[in-house]
Structure formats: structure tokens, C-alpha cells
C-alpha atoms as a PDB file:
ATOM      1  CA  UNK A   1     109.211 182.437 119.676  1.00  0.00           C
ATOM      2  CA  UNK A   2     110.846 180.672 117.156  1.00  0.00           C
ATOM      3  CA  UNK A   3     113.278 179.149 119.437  1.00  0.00           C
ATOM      4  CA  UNK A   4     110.427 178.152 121.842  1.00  0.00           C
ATOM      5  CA  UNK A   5     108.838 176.539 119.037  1.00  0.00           C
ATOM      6  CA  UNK A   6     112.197 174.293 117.922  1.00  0.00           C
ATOM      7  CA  UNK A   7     112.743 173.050 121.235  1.00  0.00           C
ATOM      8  CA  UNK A   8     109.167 172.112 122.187  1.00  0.00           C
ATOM      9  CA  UNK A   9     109.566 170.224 118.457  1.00  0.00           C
ATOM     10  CA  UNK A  10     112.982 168.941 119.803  1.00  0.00           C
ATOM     11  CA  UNK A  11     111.275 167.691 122.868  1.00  0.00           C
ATOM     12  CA  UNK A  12     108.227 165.487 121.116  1.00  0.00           C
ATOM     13  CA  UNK A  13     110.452 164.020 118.745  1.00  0.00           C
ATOM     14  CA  UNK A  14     112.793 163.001 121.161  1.00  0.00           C
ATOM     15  CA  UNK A  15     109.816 161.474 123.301  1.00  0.00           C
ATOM     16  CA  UNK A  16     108.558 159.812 120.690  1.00  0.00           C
ATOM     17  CA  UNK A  17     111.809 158.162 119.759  1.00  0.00           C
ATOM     18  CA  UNK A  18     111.903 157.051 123.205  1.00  0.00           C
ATOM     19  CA  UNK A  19     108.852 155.511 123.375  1.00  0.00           C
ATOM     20  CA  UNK A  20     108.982 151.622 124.490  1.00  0.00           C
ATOM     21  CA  UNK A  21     107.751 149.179 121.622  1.00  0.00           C
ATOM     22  CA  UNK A  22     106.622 146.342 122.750  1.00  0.00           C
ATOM     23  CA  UNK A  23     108.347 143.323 120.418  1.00  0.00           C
ATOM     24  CA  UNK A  24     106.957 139.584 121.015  1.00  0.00           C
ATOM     25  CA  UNK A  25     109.549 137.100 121.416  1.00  0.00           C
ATOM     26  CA  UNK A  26     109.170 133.834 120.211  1.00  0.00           C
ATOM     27  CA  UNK A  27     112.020 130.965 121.258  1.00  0.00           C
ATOM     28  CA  UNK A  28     113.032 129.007 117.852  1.00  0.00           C
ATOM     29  CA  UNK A  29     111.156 131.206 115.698  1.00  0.00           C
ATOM     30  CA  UNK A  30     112.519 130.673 112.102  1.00  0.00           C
ATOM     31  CA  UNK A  31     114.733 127.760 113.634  1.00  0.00           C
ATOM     32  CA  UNK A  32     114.894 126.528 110.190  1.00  0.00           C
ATOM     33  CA  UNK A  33     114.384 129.783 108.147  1.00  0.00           C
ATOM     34  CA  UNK A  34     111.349 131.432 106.960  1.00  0.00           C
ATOM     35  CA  UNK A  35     109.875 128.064 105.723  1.00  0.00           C
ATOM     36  CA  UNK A  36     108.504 129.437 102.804  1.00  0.00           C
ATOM     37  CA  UNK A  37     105.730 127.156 101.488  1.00  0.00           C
ATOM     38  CA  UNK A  38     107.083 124.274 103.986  1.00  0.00           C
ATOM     39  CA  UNK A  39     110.688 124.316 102.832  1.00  0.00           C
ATOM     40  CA  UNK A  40     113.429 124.995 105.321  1.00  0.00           C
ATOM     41  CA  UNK A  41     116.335 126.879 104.385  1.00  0.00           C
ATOM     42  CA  UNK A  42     118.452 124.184 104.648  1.00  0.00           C
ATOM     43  CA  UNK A  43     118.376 120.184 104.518  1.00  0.00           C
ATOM     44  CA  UNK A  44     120.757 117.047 105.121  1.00  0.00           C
ATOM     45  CA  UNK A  45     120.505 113.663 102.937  1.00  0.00           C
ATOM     46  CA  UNK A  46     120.127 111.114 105.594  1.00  0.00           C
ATOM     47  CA  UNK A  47     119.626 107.281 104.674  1.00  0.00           C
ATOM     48  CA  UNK A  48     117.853 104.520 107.247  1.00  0.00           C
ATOM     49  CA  UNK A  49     118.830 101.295 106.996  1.00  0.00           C
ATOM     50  CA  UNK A  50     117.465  97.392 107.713  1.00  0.00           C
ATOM     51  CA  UNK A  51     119.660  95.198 110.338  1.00  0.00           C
ATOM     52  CA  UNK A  52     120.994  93.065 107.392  1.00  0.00           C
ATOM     53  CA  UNK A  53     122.239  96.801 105.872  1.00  0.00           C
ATOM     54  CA  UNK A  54     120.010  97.221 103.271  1.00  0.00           C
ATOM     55  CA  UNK A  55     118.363 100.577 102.408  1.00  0.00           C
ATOM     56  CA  UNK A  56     115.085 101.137 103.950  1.00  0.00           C
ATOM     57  CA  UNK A  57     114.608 105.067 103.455  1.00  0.00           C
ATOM     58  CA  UNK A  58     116.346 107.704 101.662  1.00  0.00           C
ATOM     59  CA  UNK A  59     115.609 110.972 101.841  1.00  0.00           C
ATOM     60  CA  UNK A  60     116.628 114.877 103.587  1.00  0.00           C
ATOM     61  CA  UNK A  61     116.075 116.320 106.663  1.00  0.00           C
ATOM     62  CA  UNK A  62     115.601 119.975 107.981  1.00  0.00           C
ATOM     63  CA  UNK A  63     119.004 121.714 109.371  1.00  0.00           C
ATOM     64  CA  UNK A  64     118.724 124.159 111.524  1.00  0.00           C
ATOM     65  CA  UNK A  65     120.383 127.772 111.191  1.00  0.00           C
ATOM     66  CA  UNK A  66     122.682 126.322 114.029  1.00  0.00           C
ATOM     67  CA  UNK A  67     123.692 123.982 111.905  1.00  0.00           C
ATOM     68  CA  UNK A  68     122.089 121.044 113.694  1.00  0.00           C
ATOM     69  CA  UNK A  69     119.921 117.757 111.722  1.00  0.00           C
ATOM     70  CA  UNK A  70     116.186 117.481 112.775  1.00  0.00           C
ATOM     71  CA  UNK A  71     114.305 114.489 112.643  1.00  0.00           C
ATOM     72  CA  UNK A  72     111.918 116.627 110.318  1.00  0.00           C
ATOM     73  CA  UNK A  73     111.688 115.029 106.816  1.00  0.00           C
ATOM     74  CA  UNK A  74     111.456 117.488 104.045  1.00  0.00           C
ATOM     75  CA  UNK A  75     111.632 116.901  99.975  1.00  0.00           C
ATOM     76  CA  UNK A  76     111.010 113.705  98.404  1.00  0.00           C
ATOM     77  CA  UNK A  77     111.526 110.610 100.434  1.00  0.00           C
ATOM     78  CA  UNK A  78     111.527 106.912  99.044  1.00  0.00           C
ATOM     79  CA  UNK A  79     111.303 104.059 101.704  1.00  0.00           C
ATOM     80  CA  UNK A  80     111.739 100.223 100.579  1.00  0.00           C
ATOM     81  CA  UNK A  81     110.692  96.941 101.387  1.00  0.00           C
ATOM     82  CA  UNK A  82     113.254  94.735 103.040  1.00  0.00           C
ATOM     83  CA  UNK A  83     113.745  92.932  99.435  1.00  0.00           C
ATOM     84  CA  UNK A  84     114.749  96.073  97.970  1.00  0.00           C
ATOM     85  CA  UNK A  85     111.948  97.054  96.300  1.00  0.00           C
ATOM     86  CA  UNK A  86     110.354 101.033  96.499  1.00  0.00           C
ATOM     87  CA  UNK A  87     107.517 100.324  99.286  1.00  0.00           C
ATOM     88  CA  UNK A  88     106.133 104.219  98.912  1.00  0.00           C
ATOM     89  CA  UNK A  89     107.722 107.907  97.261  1.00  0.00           C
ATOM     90  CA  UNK A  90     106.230 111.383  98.090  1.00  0.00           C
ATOM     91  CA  UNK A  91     107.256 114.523  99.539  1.00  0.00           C
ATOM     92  CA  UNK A  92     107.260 116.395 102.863  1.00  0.00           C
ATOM     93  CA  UNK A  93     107.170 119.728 104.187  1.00  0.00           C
ATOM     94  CA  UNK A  94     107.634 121.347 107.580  1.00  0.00           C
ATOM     95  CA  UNK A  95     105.012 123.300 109.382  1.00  0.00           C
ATOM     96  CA  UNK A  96     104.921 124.979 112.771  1.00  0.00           C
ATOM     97  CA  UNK A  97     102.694 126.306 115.614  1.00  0.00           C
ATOM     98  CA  UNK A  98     103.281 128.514 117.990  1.00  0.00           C
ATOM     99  CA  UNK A  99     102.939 126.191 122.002  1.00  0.00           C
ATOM    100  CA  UNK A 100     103.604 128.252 125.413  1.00  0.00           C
ATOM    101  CA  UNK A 101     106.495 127.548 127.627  1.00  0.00           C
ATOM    102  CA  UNK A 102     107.938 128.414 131.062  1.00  0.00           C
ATOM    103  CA  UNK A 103     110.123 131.328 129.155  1.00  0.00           C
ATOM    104  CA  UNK A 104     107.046 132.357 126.638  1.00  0.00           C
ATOM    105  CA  UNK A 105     105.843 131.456 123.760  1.00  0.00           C
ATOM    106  CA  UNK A 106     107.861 128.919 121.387  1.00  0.00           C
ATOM    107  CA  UNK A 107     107.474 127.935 117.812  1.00  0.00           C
ATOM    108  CA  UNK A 108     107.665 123.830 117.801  1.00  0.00           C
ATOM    109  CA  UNK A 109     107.771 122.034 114.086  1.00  0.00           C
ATOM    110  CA  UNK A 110     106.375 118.935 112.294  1.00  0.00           C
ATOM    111  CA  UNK A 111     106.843 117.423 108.650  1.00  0.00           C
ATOM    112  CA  UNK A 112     103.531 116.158 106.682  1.00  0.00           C
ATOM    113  CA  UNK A 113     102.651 114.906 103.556  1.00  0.00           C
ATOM    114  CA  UNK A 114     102.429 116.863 100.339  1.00  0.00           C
ATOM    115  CA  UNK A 115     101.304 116.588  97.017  1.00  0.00           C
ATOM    116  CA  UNK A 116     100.915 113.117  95.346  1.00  0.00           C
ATOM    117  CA  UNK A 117     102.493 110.001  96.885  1.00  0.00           C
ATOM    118  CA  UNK A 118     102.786 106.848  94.700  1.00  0.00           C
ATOM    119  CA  UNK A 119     102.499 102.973  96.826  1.00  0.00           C
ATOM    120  CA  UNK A 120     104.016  99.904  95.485  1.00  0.00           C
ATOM    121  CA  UNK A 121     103.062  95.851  96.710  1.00  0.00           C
ATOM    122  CA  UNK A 122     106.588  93.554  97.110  1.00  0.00           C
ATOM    123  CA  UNK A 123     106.574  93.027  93.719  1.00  0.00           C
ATOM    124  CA  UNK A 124     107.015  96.636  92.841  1.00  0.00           C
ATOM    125  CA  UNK A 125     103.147  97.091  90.778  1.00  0.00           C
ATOM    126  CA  UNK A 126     102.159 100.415  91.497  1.00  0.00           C
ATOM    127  CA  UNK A 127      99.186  99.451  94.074  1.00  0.00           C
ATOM    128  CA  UNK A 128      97.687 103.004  94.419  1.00  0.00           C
ATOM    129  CA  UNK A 129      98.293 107.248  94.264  1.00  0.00           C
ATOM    130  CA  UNK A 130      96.821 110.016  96.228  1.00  0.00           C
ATOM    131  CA  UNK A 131      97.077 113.483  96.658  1.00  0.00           C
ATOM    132  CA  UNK A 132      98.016 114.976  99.683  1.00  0.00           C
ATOM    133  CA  UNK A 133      96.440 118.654 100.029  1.00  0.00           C
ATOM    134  CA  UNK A 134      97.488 121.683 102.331  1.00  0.00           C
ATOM    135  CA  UNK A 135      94.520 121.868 104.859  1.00  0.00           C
ATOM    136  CA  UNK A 136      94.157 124.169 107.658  1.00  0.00           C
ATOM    137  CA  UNK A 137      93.381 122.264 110.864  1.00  0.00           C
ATOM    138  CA  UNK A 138      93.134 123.371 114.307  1.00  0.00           C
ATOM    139  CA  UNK A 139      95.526 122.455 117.118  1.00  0.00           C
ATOM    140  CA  UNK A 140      94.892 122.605 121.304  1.00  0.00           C
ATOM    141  CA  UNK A 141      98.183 124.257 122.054  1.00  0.00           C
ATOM    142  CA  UNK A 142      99.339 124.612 125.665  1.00  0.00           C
ATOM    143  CA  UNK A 143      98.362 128.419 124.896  1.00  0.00           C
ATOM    144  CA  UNK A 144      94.931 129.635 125.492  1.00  0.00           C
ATOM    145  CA  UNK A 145      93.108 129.575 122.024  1.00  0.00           C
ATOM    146  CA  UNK A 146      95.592 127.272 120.707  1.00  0.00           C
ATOM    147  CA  UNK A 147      97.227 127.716 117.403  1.00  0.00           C
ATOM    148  CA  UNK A 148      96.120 126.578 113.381  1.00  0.00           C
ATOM    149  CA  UNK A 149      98.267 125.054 110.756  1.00  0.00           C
ATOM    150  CA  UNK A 150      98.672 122.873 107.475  1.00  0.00           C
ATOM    151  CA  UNK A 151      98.434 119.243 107.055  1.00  0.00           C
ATOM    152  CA  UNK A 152      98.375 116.891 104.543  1.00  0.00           C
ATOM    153  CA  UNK A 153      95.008 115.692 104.116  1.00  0.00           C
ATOM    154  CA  UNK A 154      93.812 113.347 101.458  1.00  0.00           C
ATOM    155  CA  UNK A 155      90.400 114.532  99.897  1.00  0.00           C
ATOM    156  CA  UNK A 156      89.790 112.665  96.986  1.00  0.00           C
ATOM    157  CA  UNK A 157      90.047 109.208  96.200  1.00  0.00           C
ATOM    158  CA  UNK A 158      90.609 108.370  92.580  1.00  0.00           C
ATOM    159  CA  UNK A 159      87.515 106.042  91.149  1.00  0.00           C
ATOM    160  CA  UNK A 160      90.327 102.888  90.070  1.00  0.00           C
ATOM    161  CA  UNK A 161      91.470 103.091  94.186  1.00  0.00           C
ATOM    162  CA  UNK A 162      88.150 103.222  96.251  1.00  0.00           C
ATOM    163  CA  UNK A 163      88.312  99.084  96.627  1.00  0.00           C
ATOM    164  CA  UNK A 164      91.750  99.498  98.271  1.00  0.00           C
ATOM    165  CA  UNK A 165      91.921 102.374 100.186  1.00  0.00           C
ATOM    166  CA  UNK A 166      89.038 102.235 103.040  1.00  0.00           C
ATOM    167  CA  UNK A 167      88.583 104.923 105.180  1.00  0.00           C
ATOM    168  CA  UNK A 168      90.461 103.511 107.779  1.00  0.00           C
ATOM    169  CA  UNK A 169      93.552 102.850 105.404  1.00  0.00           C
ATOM    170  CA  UNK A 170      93.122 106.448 104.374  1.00  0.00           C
ATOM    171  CA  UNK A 171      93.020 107.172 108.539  1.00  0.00           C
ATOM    172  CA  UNK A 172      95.954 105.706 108.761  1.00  0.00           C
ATOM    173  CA  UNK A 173      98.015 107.016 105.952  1.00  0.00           C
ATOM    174  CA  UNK A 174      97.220 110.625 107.091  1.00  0.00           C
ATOM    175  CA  UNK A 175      98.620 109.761 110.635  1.00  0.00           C
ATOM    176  CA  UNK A 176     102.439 111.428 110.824  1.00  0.00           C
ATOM    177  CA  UNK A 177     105.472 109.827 113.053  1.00  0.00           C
ATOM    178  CA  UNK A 178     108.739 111.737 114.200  1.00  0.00           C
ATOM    179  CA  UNK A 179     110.826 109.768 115.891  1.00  0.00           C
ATOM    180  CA  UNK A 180     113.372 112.234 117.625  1.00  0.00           C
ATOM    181  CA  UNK A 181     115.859 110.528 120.545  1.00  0.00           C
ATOM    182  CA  UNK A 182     114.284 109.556 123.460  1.00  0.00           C
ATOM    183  CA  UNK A 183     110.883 110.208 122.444  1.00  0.00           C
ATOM    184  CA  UNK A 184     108.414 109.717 119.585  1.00  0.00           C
ATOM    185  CA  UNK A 185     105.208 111.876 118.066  1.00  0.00           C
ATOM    186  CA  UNK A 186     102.292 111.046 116.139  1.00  0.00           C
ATOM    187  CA  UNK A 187     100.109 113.389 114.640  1.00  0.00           C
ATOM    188  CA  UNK A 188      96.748 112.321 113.906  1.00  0.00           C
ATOM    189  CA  UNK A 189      93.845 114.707 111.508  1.00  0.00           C
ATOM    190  CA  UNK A 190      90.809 114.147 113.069  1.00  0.00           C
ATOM    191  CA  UNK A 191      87.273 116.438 112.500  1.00  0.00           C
ATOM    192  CA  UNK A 192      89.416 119.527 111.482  1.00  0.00           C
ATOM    193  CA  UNK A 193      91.871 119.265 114.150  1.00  0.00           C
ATOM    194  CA  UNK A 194      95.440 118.181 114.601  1.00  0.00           C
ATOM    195  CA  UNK A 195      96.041 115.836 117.685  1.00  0.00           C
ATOM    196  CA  UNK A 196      99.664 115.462 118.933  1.00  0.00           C
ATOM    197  CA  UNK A 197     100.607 112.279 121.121  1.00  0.00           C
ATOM    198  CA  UNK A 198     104.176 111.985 122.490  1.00  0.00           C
ATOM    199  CA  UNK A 199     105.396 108.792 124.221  1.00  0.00           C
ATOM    200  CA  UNK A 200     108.802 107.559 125.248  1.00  0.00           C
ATOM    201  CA  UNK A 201     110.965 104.970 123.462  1.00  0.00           C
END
């Protein structure tokens, strides 16, 4: 009896440990680490420059765990007029969403605005600051459903800025380019959603 009973006992576990589970893959998942609060694992300094050679933006980009620069801005970033002078300084962090493919589903990434972001005239006078917050937006993936993530969104406009920043200069400062290669994406927030426009340079 007792024997019966250790190999019907033998027999379940061994079932059980055969059991198929089911895993989800997900091409480029954690492409640039676990992105913990929209910082990648790893990051580049990368400078852009004016045609006479004089600094227009300074700043870091996201490296993948291949070991390969993104176009994906990440950290603080300066950019400067072509006299020299600071033009705008704030920080960006990466976010992702999950898209469908012909192999599956496929995690793509963006960079966005974060936190406060200080703009300067020629002159370098501080012209205006605003706050960038972590919103949740919706986004019409290729995937039925779609997919939600964070954006930079500004929500408050301090009293002493109102006069210069109308709503569509706010419109426009929310709006997000990546220019990567052959191609080039803006991201616009619009009524809780995220709207993704790719065209070719």
C-alpha cells in the first residue's frame, strides 16, 4: 500500500513539474534596463553642435544593454542659442509601451520632459519655469486596446508667467521630437492621449 501510495505521489509531482507554463515574450523588453522611475541603466554624454561649431546641446543619451547609443535623451540637457547663450535646461526620462509586431509583441521607447525646466531670451534673463508632471495618458497602439504610459505634462502655470505662456505655447512645449536616422517622431499630449507621428528625413 505504501508503495502504491509513493509512486502515485511520484507520478503527480512529476506531472506537475511537467506542466507547460505559458511565458509572454516581449522583443526589447528592458532594452535599456528596468527603467526604474524613467532612468535607463546606462547613458552616453553626447554634444550637438551649430555649422560654425559652436555648442548647441549637451546632454546623455540611453545605451542599450548591447551596448548601443539611442537617440533617447535622458538626465539633464542644456541646449543654447547660436550666440552661446543657455536657450532652455531640464531633464528627461524614458518611457515605453508595449506596440504589436509581425514576431509579437515589442516594447518601443520615448524620452519626455520631467520636473521643472528653466527658459532663457538671447540675452540670457530667465524668461519663464514650469513644471513638467508624470501623467498617465493613453496611446492607440498597433495592439488591440492599445497601451498607457507617462508624459510630461505641464499643469500649472505660475501667476508671474500666464502673459507669456498661452496655451498654444504651452501646446507646443509639451510636443516631444526624436530624431533617430532616417526617420523622425513627434509625440503630441492631446485630451488624455499620446499621439505618435513618424515621417522621413
Amino acid at each position: 500500500m505504501k508503495r502504491a501510495t509513493f509512486l502515485i505521489a511520484s507520478i503527480v509531482i512529476f506531472l506537475s513539474a511537467c506542466t507547460p507554463k505559458f511565458v509572454i515574450a516581449i522583443y526589447n523588453q528592458d532594452l535599456y534596463g528596468s527603467l526604474e522611475n524613467g532612468i535607463p541603466s546606462n547613458s552616453r554624454t553626447g554634444n550637438h553642435y551649430f555649422q560654425d561649431g559652436t555648442l548647441k546641446a549637451t546632454g546623455s543619451y540611453a545605451v542599450s544593454f548591447k551596448n548601443e547609443k539611442s537617440e533617447l535623451k535622458t538626465g539633464l540637457w542644456k541646449e543654447y542659442y547660436a550666440g552661446g547663450r543657455l536657450q532652455r535646461e531640464g531633464h528627461y526620462k524614458i518611457g515605453s509601451y508595449l506596440g504589436c509586431g509581425a514576431g509579437g509583441l515589442q516594447a518601443e521607447y520615448y524620452h519626455y520632459k520631467d520636473g521643472l525646466w528653466k527658459y532663457y531670451d538671447e540675452s540670457g534673463e530667465l524668461r519663464f519655469e514650469v513644471e513638467f508632471e508624470p501623467t498617465k495618458l493613453h496611446f492607440d497602439t498597433n495592439c488591440e486596446g492599445g497601451d498607457n504610459l507617462i508624459y510630461g505634462l505641464i499643469k500649472n502655470v505660475p501667476l508671474g508667467n500666464k502673459e507669456q505662456l498661452s496655451p498654444d505655447s504651452i501646446f507646443s512645449l509639451q510636443k516631444e521630437k526624436i530624431e533617430d536616422g532616417s526617420f523622425t517622431v513627434i509625440l503630441t499630449p492631446l485630451n488624455n492621449k499620446l499621439f505618435i507621428t513618424y515621417s522621413y528625413n
